[in-house]
Protein backbone atom coordinates (compact mmCIF):
# COMPACT_ATOMS: atom_id res chain seq x y z
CA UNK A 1 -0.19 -28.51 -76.16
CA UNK A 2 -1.59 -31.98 -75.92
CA UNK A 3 0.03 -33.74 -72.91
CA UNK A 4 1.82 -36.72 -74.22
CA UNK A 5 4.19 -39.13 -72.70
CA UNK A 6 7.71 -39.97 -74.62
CA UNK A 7 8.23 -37.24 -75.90
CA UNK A 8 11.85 -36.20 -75.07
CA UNK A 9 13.03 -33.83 -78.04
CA UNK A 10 12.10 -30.69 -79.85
CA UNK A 11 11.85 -32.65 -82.88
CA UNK A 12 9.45 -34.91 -81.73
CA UNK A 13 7.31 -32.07 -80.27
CA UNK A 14 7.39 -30.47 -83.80
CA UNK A 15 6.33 -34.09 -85.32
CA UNK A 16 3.61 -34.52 -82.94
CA UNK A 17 2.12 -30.96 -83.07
CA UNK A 18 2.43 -30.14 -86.58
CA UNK A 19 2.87 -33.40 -88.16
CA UNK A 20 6.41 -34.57 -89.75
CA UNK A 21 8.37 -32.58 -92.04
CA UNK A 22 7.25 -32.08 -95.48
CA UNK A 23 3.71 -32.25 -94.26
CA UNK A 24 1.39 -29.02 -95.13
CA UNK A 25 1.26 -28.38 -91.19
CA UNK A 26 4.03 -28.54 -90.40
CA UNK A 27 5.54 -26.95 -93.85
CA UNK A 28 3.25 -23.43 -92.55
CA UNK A 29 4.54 -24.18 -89.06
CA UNK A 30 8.38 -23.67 -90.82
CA UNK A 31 7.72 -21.06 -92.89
CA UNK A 32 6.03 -18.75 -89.79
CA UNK A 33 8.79 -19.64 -87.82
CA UNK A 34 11.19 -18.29 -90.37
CA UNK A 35 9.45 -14.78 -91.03
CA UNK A 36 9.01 -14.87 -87.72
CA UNK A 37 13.36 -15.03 -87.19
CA UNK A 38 13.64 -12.53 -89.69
CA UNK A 39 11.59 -10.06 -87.94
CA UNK A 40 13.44 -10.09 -85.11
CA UNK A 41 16.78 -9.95 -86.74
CA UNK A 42 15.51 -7.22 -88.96
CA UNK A 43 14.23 -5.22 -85.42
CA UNK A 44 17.55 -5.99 -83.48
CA UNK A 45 19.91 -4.83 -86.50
CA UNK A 46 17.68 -1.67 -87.16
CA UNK A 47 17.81 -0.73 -83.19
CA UNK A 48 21.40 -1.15 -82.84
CA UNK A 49 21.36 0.86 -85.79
CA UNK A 50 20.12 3.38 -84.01
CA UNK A 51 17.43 4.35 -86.42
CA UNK A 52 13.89 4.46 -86.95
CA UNK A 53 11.48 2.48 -88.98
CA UNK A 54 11.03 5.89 -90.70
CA UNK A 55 14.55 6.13 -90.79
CA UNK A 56 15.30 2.81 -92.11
CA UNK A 57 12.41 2.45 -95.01
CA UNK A 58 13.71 6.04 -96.07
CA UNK A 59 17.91 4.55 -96.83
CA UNK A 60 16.30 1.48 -98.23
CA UNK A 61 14.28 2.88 -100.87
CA UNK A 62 11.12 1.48 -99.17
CA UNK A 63 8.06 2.51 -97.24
CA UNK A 64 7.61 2.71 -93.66
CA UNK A 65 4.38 0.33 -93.25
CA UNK A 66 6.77 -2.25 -95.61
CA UNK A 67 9.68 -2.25 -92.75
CA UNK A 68 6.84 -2.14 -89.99
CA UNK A 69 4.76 -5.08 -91.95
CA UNK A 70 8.53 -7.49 -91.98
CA UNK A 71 9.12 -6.57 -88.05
CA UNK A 72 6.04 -7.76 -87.18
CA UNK A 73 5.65 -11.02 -89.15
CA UNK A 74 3.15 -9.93 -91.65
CA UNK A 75 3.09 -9.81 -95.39
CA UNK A 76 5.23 -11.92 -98.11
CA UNK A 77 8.66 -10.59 -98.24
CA UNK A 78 10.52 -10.02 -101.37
CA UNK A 79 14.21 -11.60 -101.10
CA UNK A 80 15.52 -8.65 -103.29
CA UNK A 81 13.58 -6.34 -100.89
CA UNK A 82 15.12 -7.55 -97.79
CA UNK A 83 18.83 -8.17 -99.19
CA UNK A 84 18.18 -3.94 -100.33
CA UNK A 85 17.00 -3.50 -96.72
CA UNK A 86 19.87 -5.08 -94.84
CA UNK A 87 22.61 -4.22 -97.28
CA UNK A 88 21.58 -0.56 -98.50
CA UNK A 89 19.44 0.33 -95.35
CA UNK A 90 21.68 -1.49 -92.16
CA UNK A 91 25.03 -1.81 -94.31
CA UNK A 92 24.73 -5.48 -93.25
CA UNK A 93 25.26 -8.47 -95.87
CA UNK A 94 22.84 -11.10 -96.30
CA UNK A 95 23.96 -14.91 -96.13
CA UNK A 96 21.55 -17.42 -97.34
CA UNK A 97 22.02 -21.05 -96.74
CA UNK A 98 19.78 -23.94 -97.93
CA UNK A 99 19.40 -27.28 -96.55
């Protein structure tokens, strides 16, 4: 990180590093940072679970390296994929909410 002076928010450390919002930076900056929070919910809900990737990709109608690829941040996720793997797989529902 670049040391700059007056900078006193998140926000303007997001508009500084990856340019403001609806930039192309900082739109790929977003949309890792998302995946990146649905990895780790995905992990946390499938270890309180008390299951296995194996485990989990077997309930959800899916394939191990799929649920391994999400917890790790890699690969484009299908919505309908990961509502099936929540709902069907973790008997959790899935909320969406747009801003």
């Amino acid at each position: 990180m670049k040391k700059d002076k007056g900078i006193t928010t998140f926000d303007e450390l997001l508009d500084h590093e990856y340019g403001p919002i609806g930039t192309e930076s900082r739109n790929e900056y977003e949309e890792k940072a998302q995946m990146f929070i649905v990895s780790e919910m995905l992990k946390e809900a499938r270890k309180e679970a008390k299951m296995t990737q194996g485990e989990l990709a077997e309930k959800a109608g899916t394939k191990k390296s799929y649920i391994s690829k999400i917890e790790n941040g890699r690969g484009n996720i299908q919505l309908s994929t990961l509502i099936r793997i929540f709902e069907k797989g973790l008997n959790r529902k899935v909320g969406l909410t747009f801003l």
